[in-house]
C-alpha atoms as a PDB file:
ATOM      1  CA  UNK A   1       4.456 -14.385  -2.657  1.00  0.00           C
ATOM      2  CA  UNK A   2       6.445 -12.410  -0.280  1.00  0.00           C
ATOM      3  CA  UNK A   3       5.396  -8.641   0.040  1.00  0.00           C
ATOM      4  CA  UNK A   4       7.122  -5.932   1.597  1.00  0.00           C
ATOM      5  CA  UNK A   5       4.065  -3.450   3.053  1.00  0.00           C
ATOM      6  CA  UNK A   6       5.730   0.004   2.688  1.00  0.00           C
ATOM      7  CA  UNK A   7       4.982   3.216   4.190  1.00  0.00           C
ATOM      8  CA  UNK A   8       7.054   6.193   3.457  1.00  0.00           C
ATOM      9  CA  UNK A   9       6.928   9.957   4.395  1.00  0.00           C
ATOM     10  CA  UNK A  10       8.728  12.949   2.967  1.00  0.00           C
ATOM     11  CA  UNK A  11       9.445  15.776   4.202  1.00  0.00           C
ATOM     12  CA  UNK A  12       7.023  18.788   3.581  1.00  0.00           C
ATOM     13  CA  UNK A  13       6.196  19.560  -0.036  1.00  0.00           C
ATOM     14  CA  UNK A  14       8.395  16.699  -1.549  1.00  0.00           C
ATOM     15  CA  UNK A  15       6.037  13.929  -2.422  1.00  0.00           C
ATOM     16  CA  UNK A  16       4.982  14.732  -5.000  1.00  0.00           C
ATOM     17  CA  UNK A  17       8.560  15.375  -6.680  1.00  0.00           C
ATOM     18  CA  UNK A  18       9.382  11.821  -5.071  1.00  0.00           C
ATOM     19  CA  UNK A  19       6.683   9.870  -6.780  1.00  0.00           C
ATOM     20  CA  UNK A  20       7.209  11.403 -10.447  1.00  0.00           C
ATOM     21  CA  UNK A  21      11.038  10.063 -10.070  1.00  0.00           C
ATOM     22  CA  UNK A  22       9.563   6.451  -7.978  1.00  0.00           C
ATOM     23  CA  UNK A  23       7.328   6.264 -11.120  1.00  0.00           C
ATOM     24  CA  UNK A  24       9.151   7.076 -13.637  1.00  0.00           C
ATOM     25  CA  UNK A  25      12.635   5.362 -13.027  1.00  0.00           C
ATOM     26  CA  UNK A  26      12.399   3.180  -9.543  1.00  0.00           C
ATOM     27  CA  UNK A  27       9.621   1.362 -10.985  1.00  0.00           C
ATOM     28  CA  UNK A  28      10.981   0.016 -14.247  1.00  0.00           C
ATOM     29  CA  UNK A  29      13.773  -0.655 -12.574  1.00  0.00           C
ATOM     30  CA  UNK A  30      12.265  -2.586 -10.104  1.00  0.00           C
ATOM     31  CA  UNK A  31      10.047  -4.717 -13.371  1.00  0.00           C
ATOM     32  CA  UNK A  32      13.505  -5.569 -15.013  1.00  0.00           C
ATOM     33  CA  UNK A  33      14.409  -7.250 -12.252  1.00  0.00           C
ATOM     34  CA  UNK A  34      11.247  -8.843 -11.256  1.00  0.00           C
ATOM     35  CA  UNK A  35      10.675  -7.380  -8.009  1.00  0.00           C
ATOM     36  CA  UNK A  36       6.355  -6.307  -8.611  1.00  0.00           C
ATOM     37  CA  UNK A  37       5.162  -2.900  -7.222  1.00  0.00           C
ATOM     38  CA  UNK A  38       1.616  -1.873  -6.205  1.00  0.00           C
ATOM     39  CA  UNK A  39       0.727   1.663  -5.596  1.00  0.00           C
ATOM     40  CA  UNK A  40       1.863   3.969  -4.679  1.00  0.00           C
ATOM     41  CA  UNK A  41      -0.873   5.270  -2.392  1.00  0.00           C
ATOM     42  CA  UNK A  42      -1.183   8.498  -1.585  1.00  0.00           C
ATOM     43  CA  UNK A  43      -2.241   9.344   1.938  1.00  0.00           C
ATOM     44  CA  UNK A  44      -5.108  11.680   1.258  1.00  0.00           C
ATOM     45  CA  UNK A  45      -5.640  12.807   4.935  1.00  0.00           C
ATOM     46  CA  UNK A  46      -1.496  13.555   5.022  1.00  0.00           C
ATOM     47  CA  UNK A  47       0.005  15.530   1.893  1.00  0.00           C
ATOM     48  CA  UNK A  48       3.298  14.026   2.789  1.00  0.00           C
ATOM     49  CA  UNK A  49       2.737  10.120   3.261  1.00  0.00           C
ATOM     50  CA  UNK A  50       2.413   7.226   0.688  1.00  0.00           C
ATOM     51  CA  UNK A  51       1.885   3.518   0.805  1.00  0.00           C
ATOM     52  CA  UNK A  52       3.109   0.979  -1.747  1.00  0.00           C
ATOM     53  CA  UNK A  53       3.735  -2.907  -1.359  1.00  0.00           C
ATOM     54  CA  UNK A  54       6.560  -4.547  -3.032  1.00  0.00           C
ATOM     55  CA  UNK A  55       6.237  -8.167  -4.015  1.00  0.00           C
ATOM     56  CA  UNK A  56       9.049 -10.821  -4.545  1.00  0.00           C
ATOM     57  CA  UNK A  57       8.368 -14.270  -5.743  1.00  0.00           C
ATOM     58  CA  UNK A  58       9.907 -16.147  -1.759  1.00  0.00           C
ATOM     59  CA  UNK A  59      11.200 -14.897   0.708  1.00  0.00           C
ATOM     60  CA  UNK A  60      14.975 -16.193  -0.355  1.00  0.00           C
ATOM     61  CA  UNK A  61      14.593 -13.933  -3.105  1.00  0.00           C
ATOM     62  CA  UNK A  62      14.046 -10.928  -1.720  1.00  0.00           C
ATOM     63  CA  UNK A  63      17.629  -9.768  -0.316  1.00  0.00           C
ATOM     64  CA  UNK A  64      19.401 -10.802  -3.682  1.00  0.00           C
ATOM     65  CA  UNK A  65      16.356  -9.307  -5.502  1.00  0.00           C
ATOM     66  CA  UNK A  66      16.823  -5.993  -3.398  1.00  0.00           C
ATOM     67  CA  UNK A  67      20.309  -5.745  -3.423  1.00  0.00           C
ATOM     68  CA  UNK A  68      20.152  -6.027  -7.281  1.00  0.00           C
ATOM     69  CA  UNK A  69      18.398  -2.566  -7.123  1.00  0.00           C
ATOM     70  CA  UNK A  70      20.131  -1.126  -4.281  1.00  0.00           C
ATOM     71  CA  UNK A  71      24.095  -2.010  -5.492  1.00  0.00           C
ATOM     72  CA  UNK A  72      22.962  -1.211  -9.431  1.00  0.00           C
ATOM     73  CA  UNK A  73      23.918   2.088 -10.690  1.00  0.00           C
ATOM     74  CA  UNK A  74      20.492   3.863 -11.175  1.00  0.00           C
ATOM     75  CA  UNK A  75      20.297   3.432  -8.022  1.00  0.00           C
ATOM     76  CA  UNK A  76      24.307   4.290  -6.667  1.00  0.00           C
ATOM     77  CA  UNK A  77      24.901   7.215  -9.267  1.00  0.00           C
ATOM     78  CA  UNK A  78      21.349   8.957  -9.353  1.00  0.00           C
ATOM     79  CA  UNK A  79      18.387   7.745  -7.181  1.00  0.00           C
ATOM     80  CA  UNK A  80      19.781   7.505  -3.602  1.00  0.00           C
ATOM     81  CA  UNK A  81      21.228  11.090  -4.036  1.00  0.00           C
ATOM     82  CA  UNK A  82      17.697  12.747  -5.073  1.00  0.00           C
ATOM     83  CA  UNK A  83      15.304  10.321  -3.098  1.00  0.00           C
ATOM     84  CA  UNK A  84      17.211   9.734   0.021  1.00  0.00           C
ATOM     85  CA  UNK A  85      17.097  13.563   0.836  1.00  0.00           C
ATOM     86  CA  UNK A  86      13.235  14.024   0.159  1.00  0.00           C
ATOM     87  CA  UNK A  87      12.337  11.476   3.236  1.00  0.00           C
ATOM     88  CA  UNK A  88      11.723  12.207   6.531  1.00  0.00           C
ATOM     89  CA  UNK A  89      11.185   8.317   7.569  1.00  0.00           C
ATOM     90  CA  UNK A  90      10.253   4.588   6.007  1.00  0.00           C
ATOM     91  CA  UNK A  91       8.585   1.722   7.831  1.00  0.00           C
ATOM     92  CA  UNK A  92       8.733  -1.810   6.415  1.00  0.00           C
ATOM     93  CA  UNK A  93       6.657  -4.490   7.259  1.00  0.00           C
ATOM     94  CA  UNK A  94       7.149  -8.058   5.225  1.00  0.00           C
ATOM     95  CA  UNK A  95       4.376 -10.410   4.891  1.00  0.00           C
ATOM     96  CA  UNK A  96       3.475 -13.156   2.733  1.00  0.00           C
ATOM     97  CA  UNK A  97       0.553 -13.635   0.929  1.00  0.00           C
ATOM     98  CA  UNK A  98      -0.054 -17.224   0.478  1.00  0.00           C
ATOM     99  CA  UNK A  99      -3.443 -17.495  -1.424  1.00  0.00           C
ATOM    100  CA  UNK A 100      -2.688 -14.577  -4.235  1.00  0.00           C
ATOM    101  CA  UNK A 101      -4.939 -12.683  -3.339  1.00  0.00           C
ATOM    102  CA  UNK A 102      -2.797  -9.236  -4.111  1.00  0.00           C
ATOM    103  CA  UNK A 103      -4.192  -8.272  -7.625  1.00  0.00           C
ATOM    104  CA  UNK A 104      -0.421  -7.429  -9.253  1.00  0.00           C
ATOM    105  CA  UNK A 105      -0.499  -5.059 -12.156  1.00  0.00           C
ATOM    106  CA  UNK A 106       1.497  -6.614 -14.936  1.00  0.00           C
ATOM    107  CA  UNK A 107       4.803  -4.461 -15.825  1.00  0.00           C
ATOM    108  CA  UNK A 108       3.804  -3.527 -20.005  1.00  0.00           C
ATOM    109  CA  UNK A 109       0.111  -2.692 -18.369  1.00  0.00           C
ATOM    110  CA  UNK A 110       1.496  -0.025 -16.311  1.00  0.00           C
ATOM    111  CA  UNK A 111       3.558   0.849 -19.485  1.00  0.00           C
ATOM    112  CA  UNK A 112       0.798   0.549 -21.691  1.00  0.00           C
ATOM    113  CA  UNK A 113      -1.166   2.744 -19.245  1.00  0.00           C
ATOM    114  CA  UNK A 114       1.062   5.400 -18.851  1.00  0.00           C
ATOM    115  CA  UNK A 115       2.178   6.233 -22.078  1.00  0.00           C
ATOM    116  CA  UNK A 116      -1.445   6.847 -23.018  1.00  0.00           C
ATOM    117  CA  UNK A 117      -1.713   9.091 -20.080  1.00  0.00           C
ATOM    118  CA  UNK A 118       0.828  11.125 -21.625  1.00  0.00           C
ATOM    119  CA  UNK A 119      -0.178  10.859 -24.877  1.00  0.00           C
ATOM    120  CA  UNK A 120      -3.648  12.093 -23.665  1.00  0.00           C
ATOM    121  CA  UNK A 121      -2.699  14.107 -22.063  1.00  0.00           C
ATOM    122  CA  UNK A 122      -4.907  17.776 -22.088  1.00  0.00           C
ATOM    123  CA  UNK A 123      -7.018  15.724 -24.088  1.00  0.00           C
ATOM    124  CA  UNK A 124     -10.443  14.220 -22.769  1.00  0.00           C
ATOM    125  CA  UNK A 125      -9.838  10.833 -23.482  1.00  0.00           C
ATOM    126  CA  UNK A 126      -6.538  11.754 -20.470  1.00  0.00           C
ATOM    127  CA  UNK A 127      -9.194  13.410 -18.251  1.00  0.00           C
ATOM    128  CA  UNK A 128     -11.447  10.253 -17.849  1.00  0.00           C
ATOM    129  CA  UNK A 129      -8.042   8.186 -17.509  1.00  0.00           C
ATOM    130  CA  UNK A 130      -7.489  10.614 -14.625  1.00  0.00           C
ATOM    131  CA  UNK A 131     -10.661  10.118 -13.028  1.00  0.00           C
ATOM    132  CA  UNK A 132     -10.821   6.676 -13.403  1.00  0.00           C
ATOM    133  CA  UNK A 133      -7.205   6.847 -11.511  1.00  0.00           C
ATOM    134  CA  UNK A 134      -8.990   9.585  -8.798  1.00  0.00           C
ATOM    135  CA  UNK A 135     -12.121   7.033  -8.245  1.00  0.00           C
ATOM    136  CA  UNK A 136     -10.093   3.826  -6.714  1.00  0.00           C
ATOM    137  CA  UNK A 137     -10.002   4.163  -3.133  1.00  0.00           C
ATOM    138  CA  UNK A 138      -7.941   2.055  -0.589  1.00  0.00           C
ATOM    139  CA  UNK A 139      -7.475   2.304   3.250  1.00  0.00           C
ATOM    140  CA  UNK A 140      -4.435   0.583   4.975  1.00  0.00           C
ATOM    141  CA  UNK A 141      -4.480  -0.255   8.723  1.00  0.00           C
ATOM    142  CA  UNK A 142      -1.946  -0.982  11.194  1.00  0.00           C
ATOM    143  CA  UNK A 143      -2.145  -3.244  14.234  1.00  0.00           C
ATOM    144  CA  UNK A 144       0.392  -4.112  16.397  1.00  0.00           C
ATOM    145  CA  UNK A 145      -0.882  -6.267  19.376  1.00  0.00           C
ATOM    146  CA  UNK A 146      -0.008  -5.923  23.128  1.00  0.00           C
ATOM    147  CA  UNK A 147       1.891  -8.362  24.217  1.00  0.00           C
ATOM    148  CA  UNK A 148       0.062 -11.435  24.879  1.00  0.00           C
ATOM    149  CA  UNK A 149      -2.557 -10.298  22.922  1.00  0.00           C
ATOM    150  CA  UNK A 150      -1.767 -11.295  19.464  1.00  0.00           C
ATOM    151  CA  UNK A 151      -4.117 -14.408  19.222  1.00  0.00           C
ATOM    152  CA  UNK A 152      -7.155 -12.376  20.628  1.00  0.00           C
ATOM    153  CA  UNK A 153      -6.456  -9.367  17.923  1.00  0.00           C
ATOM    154  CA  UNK A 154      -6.175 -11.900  14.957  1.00  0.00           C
ATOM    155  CA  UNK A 155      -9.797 -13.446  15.710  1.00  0.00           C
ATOM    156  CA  UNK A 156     -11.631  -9.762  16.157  1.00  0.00           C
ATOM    157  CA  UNK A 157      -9.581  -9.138  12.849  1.00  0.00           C
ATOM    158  CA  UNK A 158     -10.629 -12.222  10.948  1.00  0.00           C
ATOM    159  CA  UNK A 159     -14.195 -12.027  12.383  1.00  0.00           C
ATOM    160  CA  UNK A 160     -14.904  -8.803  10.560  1.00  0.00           C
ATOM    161  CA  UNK A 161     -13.774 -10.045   7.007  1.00  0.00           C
ATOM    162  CA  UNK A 162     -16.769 -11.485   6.555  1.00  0.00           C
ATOM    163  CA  UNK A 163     -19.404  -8.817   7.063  1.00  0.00           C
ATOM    164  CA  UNK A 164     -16.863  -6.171   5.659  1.00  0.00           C
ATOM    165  CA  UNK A 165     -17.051  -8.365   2.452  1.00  0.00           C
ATOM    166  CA  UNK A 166     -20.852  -8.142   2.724  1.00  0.00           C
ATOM    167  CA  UNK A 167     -20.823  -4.685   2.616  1.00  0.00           C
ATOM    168  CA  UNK A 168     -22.208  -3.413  -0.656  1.00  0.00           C
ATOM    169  CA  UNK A 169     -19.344  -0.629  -0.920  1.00  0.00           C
ATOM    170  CA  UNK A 170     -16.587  -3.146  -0.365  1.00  0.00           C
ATOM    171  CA  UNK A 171     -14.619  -3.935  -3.152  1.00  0.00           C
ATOM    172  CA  UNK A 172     -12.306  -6.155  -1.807  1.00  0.00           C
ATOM    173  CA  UNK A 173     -10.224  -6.618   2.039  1.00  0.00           C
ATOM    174  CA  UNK A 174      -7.658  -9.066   3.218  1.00  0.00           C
ATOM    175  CA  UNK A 175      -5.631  -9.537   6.580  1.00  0.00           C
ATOM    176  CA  UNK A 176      -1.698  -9.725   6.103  1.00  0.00           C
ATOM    177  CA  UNK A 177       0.843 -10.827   8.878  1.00  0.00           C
ATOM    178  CA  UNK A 178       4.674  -9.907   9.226  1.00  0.00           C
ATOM    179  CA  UNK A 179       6.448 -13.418   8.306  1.00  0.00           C
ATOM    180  CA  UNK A 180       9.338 -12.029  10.723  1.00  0.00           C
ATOM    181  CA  UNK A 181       8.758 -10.081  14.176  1.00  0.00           C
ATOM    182  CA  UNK A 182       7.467  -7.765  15.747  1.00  0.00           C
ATOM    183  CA  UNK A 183       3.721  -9.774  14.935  1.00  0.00           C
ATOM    184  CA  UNK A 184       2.539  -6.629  13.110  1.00  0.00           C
ATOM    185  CA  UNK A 185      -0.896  -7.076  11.018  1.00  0.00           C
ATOM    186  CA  UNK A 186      -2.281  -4.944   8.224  1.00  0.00           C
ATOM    187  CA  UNK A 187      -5.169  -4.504   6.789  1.00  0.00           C
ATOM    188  CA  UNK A 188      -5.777  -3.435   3.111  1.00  0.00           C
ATOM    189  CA  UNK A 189      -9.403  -2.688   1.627  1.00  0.00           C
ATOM    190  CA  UNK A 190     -10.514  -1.264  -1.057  1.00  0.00           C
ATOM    191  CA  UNK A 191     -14.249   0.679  -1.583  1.00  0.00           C
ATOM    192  CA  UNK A 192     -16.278   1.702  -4.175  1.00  0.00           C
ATOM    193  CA  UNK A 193     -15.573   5.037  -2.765  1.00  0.00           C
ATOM    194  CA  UNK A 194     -14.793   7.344   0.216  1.00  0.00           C
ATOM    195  CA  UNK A 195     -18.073   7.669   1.341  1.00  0.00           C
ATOM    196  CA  UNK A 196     -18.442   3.636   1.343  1.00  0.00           C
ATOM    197  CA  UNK A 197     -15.638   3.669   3.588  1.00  0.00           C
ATOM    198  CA  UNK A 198     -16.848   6.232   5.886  1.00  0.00           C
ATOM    199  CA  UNK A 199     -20.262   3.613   5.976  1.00  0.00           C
ATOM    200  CA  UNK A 200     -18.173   1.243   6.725  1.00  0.00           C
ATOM    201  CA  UNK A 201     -16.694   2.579   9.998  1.00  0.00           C
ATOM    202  CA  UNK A 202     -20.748   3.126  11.273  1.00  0.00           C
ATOM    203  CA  UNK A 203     -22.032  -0.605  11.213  1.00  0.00           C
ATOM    204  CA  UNK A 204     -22.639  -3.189  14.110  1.00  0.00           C
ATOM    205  CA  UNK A 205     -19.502  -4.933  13.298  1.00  0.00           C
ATOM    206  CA  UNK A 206     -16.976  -2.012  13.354  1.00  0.00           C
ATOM    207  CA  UNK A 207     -18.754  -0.108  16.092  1.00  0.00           C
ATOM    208  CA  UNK A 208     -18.072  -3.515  18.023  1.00  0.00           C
ATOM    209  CA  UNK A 209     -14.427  -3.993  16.934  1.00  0.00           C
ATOM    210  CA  UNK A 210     -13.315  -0.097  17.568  1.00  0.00           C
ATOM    211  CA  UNK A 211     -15.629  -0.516  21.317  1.00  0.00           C
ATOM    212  CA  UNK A 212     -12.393  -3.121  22.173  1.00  0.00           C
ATOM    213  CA  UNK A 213      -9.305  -2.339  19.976  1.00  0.00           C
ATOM    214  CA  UNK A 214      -7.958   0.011  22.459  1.00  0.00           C
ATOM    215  CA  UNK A 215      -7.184  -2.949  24.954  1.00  0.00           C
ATOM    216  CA  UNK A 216      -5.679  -5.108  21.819  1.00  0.00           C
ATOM    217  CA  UNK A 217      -3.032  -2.991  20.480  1.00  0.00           C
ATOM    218  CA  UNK A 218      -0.149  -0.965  21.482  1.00  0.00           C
ATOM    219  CA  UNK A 219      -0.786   2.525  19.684  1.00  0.00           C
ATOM    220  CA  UNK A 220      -3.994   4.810  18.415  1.00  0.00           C
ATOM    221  CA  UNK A 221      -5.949   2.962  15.813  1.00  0.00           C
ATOM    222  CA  UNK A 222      -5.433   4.829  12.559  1.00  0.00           C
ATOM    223  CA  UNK A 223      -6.420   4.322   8.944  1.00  0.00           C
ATOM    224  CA  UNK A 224      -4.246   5.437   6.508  1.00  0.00           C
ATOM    225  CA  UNK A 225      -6.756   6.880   3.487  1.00  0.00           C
ATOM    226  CA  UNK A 226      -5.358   6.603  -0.298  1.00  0.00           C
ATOM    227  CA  UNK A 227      -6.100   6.869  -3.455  1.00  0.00           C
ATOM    228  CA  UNK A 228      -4.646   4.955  -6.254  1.00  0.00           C
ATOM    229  CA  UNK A 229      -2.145   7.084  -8.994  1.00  0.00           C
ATOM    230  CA  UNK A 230      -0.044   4.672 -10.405  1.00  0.00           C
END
């Protein structure tokens, strides 16, 4: 599986308005065509930044995959005139993630899920479908390595999945790699909750990693905290 890792940000007050017309007409369009979406994220720390990854079966499929989307009509007659306009800036990064480890949502699941939203919606049965949606918590990282440093990064990056698995508030974390340059790595996790996260950035392991990430990679180390709404 190929996966574009995503990161978008509107400009101020928009994202909101962008994700109600992402959820409600890019994604279907994207399930027609095959093209799987997970997320989006929500930054929670920036009102105006989101995170989504978009998967595509190889990497020859992507471009004819994408260009289905981009040279269809939804996306020519209506979406590129309201979305373009709401965002300040994208970044793409593709990876691949050869052992499946990306839990994919399946396309009449999201349906499924979202029509009872609505259907609940004021109801209580909607409220405890919202706070189940309010309680998943995920943290995305960027690294891009200094040059020559790339090899070094990846073991101090692989050495922590272990103990970060061990950790009782980790759900689940795995390291992804751009299949094309720059060598840019993510990381994704996901945590019981905030506060397991937060735990997470106090034991031996991390306080080693963050001691000697500065001389590893070319910009500020920042984690990108989200919540899962769709």
């Amino acid at each position: 599986m190929i996966i574009e890792m995503r990161t978008y940000k509107t400009k101020p007050g928009r994202r909101s308005d962008f994700l109600e017309i992402f959820e409600r007409k890019s994604i279907p369009a994207h399930d027609e065509i095959g093209m799987k979406i997970l997320g989006p994220f929500p930054a929670v720390e920036d009102p105006d930044t989101f995170f989504f990854m978009r998967g595509f079966p190889d990497l020859p499929s992507r471009e004819p995959m994408k260009a289905k989307f981009y040279e269809g009509e939804l996306w020519k007659r209506e979406l590129e005139n309201i979305l373009m306009p709401m965002l300040e800036k994208w970044e793409t990064v593709v990876v691949e993630d050869t052992d499946d480890v990306v839990a994919w949502e399946r396309a009449e699941d999201r349906r499924q899920r979202a029509k009872e939203k609505n259907l609940s919606s004021g109801s209580t049965a909607g409220a405890v479908l919202d706070e189940e949606v309010d309680m998943s918590f995920h943290s995305f990282v960027r690294f891009e390595p200094k040059p020559g440093k790339r090899a070094q990064l990846v073991d101090e990056l692989t050495r922590l999945l272990g103990p970060t698995r061990a950790e009782s508030g980790c759900v689940r974390i795995h390291l992804y790699e751009a299949v094309r340059e720059p060598p840019i790595l993510y990381f994704h996790s996901e945590w019981i909750d905030e506060a397991a996260f937060d735990a997470h950035a106090q034991t031996s392991h991390m306080v080693r990693f963050l001691s000697l990430v500065d001389d590893l990679i070319t910009h500020p180390l920042k984690a990108v905290r989200t919540k899962r709404i769709g």
